[in-house]
C-alpha atoms as a PDB file:
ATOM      1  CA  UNK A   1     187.845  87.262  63.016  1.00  0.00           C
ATOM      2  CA  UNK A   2     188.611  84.765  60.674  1.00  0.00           C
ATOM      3  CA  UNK A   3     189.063  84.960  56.631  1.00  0.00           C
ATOM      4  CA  UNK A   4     189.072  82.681  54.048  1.00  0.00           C
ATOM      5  CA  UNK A   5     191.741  83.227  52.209  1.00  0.00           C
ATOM      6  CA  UNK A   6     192.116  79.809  50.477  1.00  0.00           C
ATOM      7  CA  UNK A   7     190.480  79.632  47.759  1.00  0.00           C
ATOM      8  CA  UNK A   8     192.316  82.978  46.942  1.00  0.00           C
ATOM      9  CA  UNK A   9     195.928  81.564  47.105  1.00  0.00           C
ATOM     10  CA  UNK A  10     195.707  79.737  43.652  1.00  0.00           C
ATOM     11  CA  UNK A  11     194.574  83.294  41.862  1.00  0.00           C
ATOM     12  CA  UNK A  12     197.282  84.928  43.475  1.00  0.00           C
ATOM     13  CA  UNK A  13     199.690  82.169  43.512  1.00  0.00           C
ATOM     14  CA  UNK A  14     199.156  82.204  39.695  1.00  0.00           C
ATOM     15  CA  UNK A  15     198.671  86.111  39.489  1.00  0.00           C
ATOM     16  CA  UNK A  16     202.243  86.371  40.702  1.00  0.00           C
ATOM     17  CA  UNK A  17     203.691  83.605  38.513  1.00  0.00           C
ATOM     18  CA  UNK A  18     202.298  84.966  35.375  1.00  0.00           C
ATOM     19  CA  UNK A  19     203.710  88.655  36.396  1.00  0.00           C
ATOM     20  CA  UNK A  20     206.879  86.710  37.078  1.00  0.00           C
ATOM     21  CA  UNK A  21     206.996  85.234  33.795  1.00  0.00           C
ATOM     22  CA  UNK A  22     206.160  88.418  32.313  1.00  0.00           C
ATOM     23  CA  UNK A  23     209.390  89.477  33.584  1.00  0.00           C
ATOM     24  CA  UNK A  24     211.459  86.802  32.760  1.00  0.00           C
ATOM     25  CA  UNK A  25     210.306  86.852  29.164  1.00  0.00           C
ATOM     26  CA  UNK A  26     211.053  90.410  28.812  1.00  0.00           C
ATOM     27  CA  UNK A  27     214.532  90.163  30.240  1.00  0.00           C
ATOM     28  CA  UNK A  28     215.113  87.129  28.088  1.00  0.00           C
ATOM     29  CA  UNK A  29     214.773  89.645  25.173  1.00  0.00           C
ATOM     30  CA  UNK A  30     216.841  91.955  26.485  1.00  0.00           C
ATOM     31  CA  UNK A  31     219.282  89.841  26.904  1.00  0.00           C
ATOM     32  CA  UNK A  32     218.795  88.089  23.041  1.00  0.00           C
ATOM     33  CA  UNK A  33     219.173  91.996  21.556  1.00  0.00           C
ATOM     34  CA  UNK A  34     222.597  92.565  23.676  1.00  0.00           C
ATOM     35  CA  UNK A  35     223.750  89.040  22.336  1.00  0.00           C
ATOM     36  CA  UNK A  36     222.614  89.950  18.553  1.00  0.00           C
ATOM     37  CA  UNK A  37     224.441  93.260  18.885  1.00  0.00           C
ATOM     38  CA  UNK A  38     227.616  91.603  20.668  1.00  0.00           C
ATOM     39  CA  UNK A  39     227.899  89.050  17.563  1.00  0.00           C
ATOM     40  CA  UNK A  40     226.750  92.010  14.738  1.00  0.00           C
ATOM     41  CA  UNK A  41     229.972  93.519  16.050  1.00  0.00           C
ATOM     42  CA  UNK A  42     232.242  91.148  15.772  1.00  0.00           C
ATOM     43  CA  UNK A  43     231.288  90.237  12.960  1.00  0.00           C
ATOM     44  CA  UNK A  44     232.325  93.590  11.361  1.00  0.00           C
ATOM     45  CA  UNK A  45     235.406  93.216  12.699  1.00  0.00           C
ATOM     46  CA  UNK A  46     236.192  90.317  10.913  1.00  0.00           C
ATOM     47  CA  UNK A  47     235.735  88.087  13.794  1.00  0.00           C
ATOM     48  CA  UNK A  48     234.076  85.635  12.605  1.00  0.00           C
ATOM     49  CA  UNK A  49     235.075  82.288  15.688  1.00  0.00           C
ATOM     50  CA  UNK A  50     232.268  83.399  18.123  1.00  0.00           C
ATOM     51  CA  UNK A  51     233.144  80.190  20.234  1.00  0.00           C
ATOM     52  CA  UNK A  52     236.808  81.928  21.640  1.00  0.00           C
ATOM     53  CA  UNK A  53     234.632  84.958  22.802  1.00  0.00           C
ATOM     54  CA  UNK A  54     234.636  85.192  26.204  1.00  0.00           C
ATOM     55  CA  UNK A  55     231.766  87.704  26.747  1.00  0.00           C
ATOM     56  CA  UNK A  56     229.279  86.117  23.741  1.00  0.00           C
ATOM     57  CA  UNK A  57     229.338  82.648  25.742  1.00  0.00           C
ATOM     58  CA  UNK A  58     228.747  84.403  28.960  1.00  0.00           C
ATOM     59  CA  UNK A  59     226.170  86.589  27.388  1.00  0.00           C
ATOM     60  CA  UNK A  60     224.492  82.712  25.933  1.00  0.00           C
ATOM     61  CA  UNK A  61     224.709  81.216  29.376  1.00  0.00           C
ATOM     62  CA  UNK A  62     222.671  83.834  31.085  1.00  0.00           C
ATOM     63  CA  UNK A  63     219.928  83.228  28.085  1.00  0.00           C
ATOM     64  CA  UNK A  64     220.612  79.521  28.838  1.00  0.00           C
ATOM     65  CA  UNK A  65     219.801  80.132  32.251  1.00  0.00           C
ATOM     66  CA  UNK A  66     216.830  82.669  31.967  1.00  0.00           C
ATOM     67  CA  UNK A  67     215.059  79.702  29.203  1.00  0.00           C
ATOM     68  CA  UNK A  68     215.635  77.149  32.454  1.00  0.00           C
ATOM     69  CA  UNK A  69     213.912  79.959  34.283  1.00  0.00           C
ATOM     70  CA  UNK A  70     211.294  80.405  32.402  1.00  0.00           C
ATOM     71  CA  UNK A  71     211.068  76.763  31.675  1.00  0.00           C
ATOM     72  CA  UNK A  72     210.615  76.076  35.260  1.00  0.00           C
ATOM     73  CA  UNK A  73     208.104  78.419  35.936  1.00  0.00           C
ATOM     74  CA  UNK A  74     205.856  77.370  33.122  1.00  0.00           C
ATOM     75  CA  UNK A  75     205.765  73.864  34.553  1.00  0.00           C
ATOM     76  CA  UNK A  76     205.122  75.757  38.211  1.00  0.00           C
ATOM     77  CA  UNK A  77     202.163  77.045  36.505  1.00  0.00           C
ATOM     78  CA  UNK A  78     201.086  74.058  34.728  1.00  0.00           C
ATOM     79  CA  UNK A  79     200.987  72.462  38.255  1.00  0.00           C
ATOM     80  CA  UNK A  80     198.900  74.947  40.068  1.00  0.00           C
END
């Protein structure tokens, strides 16, 4: 018995990218409110040279790489 499942790969395909960017985009903010609260914090500790801050340029470069993310799969779905 044969299906045709073909011509429902694309809705699914783009059915699980757009779940998947769902996801992305809500970690993203996550992520944004745990970096706003990391620099409110130092801030009212007088700290105000966020670039020596170990744990706010980690915190950046896993929003850097969630914005590649999500960059990536945008074009994904552009190209489907």
């Amino acid at each position: 018995m044969s299906h045709d499942v073909g011509s429902q790969l694309p809705q699914a395909n783009g059915m699980f990218l757009s779940e998947r960017k769902k996801r992305l985009q809500a970690r993203l903010v996550r992520e944004r409110c745990k970096l706003e609260a990391m620099i409110t914090r130092r801030y009212e500790k007088g700290v105000f040279n966020l670039g020596s801050d170990i744990g706010i340029l980690k915190q950046s470069s896993q929003m850097d790489k969630l914005l590649l993310d999500l960059m990536l799969l945008e074009n994904q779905v552009k190209n489907c």
